[in-house]
Protein backbone atom coordinates (compact mmCIF):
# COMPACT_ATOMS: atom_id res chain seq x y z
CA UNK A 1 0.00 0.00 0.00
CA UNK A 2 1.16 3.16 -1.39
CA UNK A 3 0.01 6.99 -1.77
CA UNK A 4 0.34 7.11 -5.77
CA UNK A 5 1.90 10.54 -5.63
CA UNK A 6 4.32 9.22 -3.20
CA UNK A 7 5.88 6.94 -5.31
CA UNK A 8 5.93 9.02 -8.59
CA UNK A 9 7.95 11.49 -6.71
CA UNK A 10 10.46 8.27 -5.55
CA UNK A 11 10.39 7.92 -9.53
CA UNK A 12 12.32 11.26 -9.61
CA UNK A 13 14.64 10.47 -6.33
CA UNK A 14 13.33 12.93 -4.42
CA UNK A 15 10.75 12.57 -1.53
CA UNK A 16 9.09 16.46 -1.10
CA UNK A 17 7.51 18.23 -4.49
CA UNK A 18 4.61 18.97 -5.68
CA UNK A 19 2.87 15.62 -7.91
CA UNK A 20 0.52 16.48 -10.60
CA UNK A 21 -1.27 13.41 -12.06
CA UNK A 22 -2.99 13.24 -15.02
CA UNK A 23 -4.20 9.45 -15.74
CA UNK A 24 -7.05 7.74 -17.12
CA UNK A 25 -9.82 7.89 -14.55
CA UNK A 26 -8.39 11.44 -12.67
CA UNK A 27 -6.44 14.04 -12.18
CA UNK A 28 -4.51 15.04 -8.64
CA UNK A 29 -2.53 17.87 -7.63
CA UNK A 30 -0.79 16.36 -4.31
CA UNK A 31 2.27 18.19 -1.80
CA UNK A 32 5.02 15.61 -0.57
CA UNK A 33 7.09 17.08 2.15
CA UNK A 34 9.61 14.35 3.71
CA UNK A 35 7.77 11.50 2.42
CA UNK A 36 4.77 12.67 3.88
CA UNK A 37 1.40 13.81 1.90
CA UNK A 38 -0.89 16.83 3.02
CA UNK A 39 -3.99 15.41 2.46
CA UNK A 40 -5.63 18.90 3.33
CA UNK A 41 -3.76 20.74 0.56
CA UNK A 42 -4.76 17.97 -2.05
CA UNK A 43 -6.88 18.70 -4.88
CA UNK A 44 -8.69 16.23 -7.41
CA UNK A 45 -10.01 16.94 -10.80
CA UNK A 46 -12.56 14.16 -12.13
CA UNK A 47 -11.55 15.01 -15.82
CA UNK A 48 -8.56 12.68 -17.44
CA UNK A 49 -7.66 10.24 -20.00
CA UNK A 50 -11.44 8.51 -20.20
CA UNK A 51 -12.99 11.95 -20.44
CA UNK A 52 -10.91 13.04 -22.85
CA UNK A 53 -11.38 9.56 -25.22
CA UNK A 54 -14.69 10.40 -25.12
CA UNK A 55 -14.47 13.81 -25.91
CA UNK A 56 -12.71 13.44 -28.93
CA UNK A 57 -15.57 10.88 -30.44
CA UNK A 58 -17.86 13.78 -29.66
CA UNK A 59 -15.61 16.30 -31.47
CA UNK A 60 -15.29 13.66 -34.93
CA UNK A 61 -18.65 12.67 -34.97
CA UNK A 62 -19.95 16.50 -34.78
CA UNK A 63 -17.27 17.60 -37.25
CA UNK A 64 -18.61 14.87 -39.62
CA UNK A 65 -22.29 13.61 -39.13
CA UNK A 66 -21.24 10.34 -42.01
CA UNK A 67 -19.27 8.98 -39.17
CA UNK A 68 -21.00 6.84 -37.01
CA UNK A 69 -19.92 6.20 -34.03
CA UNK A 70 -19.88 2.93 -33.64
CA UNK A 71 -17.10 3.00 -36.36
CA UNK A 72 -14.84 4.64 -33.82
CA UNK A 73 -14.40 2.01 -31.31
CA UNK A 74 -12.68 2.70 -27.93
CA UNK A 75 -8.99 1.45 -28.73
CA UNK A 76 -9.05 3.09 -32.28
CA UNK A 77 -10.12 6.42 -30.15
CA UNK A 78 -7.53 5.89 -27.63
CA UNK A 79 -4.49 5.69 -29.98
CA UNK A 80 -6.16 8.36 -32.34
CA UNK A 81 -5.66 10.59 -29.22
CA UNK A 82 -1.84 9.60 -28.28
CA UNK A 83 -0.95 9.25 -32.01
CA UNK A 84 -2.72 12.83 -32.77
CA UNK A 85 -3.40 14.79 -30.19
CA UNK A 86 -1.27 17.62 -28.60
CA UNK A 87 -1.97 20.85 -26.03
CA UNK A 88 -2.01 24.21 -27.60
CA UNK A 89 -0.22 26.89 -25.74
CA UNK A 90 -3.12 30.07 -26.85
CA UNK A 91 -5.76 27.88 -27.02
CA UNK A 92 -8.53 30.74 -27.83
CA UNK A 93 -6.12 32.06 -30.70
CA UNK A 94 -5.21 28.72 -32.31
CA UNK A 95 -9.22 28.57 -32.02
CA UNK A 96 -9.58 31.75 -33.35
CA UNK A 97 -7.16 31.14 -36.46
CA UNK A 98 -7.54 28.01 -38.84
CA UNK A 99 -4.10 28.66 -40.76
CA UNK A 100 -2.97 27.55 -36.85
CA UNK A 101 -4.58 24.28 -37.39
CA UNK A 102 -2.26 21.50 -37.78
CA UNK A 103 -4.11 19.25 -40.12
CA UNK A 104 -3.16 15.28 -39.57
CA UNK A 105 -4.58 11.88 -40.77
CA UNK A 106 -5.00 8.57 -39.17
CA UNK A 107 -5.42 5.23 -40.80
CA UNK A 108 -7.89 2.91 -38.82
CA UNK A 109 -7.48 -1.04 -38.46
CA UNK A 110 -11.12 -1.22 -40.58
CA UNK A 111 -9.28 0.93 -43.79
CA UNK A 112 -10.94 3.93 -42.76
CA UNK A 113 -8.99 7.30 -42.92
CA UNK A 114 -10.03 10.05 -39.77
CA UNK A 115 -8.49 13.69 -40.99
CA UNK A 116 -8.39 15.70 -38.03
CA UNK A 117 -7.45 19.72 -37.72
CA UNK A 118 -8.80 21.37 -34.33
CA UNK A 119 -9.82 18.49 -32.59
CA UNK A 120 -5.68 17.64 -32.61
CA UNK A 121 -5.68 20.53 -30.10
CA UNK A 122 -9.31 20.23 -28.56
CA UNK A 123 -9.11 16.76 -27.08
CA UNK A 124 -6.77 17.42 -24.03
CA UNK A 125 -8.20 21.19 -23.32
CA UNK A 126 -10.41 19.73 -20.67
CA UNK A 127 -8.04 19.22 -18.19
CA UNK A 128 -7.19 23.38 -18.37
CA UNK A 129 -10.73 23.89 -19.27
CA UNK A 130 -13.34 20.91 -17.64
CA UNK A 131 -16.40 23.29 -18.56
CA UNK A 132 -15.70 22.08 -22.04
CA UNK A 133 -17.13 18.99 -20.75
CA UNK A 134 -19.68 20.45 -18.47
CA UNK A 135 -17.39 20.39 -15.32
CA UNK A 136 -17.67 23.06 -12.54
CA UNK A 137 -14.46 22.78 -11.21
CA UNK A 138 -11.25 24.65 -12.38
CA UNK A 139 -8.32 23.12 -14.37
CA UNK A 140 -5.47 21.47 -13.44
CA UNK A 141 -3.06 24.32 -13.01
CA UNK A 142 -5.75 26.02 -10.75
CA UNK A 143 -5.73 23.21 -8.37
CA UNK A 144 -1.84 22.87 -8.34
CA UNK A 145 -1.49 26.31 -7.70
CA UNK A 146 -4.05 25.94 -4.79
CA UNK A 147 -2.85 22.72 -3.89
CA UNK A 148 0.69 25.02 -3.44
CA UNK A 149 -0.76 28.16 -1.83
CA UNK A 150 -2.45 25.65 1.11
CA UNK A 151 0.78 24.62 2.25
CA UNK A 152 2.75 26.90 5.14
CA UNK A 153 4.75 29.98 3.17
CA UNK A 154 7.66 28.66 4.72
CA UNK A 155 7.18 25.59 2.56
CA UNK A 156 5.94 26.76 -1.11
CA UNK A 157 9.33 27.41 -2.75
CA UNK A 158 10.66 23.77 -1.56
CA UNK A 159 7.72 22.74 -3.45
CA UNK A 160 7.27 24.53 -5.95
CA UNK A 161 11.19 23.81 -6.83
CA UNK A 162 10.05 20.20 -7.59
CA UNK A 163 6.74 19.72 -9.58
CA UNK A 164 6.54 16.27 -11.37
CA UNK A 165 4.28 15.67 -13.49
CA UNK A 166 3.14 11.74 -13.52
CA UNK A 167 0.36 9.75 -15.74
CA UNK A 168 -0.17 8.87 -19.38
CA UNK A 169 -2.12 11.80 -19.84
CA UNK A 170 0.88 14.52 -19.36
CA UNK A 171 2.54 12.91 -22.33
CA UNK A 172 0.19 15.10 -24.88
CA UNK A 173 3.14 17.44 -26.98
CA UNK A 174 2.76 21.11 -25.20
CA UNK A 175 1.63 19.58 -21.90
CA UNK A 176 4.46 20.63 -19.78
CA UNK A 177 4.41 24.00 -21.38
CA UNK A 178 1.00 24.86 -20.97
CA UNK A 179 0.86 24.45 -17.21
CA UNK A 180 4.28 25.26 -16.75
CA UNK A 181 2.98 28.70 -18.18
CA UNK A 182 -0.24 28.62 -16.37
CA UNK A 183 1.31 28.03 -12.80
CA UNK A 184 3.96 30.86 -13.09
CA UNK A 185 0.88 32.95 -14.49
CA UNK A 186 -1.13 32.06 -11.75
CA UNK A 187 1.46 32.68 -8.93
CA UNK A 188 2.50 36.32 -10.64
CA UNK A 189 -1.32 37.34 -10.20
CA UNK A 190 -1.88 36.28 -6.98
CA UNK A 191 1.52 38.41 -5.78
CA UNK A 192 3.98 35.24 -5.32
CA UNK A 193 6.10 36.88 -7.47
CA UNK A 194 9.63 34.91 -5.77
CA UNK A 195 7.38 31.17 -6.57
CA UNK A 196 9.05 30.31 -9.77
CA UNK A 197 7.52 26.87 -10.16
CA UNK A 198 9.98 23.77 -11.75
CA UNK A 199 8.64 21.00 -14.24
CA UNK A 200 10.04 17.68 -13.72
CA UNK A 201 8.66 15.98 -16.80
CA UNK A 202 10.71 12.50 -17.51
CA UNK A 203 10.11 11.01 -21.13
CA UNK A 204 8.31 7.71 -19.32
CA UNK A 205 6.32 9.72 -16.66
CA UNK A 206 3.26 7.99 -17.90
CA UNK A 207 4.42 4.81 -15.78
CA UNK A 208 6.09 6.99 -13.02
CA UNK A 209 4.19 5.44 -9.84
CA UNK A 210 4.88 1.84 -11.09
CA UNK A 211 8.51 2.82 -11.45
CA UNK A 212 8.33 4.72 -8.04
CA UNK A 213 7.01 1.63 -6.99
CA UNK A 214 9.66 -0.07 -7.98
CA UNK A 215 12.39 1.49 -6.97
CA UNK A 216 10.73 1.52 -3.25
CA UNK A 217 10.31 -2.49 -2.96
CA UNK A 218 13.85 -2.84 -4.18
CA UNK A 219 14.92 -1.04 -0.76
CA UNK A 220 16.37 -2.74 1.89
CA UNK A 221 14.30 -0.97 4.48
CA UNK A 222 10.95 -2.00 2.49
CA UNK A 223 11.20 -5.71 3.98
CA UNK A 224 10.35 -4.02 7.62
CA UNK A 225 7.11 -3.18 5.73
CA UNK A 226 5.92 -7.00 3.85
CA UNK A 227 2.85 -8.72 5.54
CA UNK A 228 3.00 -12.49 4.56
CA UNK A 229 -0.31 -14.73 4.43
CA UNK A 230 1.22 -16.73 7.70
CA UNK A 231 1.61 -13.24 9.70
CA UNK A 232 -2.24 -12.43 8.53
CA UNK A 233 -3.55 -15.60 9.31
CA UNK A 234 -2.07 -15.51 13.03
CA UNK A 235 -2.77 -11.85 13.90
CA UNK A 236 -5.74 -10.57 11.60
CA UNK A 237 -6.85 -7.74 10.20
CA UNK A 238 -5.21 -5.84 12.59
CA UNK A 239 -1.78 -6.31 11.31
CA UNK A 240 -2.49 -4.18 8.54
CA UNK A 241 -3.07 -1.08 10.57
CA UNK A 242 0.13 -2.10 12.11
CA UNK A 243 2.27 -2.78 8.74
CA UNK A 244 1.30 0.27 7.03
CA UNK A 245 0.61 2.93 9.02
C-alpha cells in the first residue's frame, strides 16, 4: 500500500515536491514534504484520460455527421488521441485562427482514414478547461497552484522547486508548457512573485508510480514493511493497521 503521488515522486529520487497526475480515470494535484502527503492541501479533478477519449468521439462525430460512431471504437479512439493529439499553448487564438490548425490523418485497423485539424488541439483542453465537458471545477493548473498556496509559506518554494508531473495523460506534446505557463501565471497574479515553479517531466512519466514503486520495494528498508499470508492468518486484520501505518 502506497500513496500514488508518493511513489511518482520516488520515480524522480526525491521525496518532497509537488505531484501532478494526469491518468485515465483522474487528475490530482498532491504536496510531498519528507515523504509525507498533506492530504488537506490535495486537490482532485474528475476530468482525465477517459474523459478526454470520449471527448474526442464527440468532437469527430460532430465535425462529420457520415461517421458513425460505432465505427470509432474505444482502442481506435484511444491511440487516435496519443498518435494525434497535442496541447495548444493560446488555445482561444489557435481557435480563433484556422491557418494555426495542424491538419493530420489517421489510418484505422477497418481501412478507414479520420483527418483531423482542431480536434488535434481540442481533445486534451479539458483538463485546463473541464467546462468544455460540463465540469464546474477549475483546471489542473488552478488546483496545483491551490494545492501550493495551502501549504505553510515557509514551505511553497521547496515545493514549488520540484513539480513532477506523472500519468499517461501529461505525455500530450505542449503539456508541460502549458501548465508550466499557467502556474507561473497564476502565482504572478496572486503576488507570489519569488514562486518560480519547476517542471520535472521524464520522457516515461506515464508509468512513473509503477517505477516509483519499484524502486521503493527494491529497498532494503521496504522488507520491515511486507505482511505475509502466515503473519495475517495468526494476527488478523489488525496487522495491517500495524504494517502500514
Amino acid at each position: 500500500m502506497a500513496n500514488t503521488a508518493l511513489l511518482a515522486l520516488c520515480s524522480t529520487g526525491v521525496f518532497t515536491g509537488l505531484a501532478v497526475e494526469a491518468g485515465a480515470g483522474v487528475c490530482h494535484a498532491t504536496p510531498i514534504y519528507a515523504g509525507h502527503s498533506w492530504q488537506e492541501a490535495t486537490f482532485r479533478l474528475d476530468v482525465a484520460g477517459s474523459t478526454l477519449s470520449r471527448y474526442l468521439r464527440e468532437l469527430l462525430v460532430s465535425g462529420c455527421p457520415d461517421l458513425r460512431e460505432q465505427a470509432l471504437p474505444r482502442k481506435a479512439i484511444t491511440q487516435l488521441k496519443k498518435r494525434c493529439c497535442y496541447v495548444s499553448l493560446d488555445f482561444e487564438s489557435d481557435l480563433r485562427n484556422p491557418a494555426r490548425h495542424r491538419p493530420a490523418s489517421f489510418l484505422m485497423d477497418n481501412g478507414c482514414s479520420i483527418h483531423l485539424r482542431s480536434e488535434r488541439f481540442r481533445c486534451p483542453e479539458p483538463i485546463f478547461q473541464p467546462g468544455l465537458v460540463g465540469q464546474t471545477e477549475p483546471g489542473l493548473p488552478v488546483l496545483a497552484f491551490r494545492a501550493l498556496h495551502k501549504m505553510p509559506t515557509t514551505l511553497r518554494t521547496r515545493l514549488a522547486n520540484t513539480v513532477v508531473l506523472a500519468g499517461g495523460s501529461t505525455l500530450f506534446p505542449g503539456f508541460p508548457e502549458r501548465l508550466a505557463l499557467e502556474l507561473e501565471a497564476l502565482c504572478q497574479r496572486q503576488g507570489n512573485t519569488a514562486l518560480r515553479p519547476r517542471l520535472v517531466a521524464k520522457p516515461k512519466r506515464g508509468i512513473a508510480v509503477w517505477t516509483g514503486g519499484s524502486m521503493v520495494a527494491s529497498l532494503h528498508s521496504f522488507k520491515r514493511s511486507w505482511m505475509t499470508r502466515s503473519m495475517y492468518q495468526e494476527c488478523g486484520p489488525r496487522l495491517v493497521y500495524e504494517v502500514f501505518n
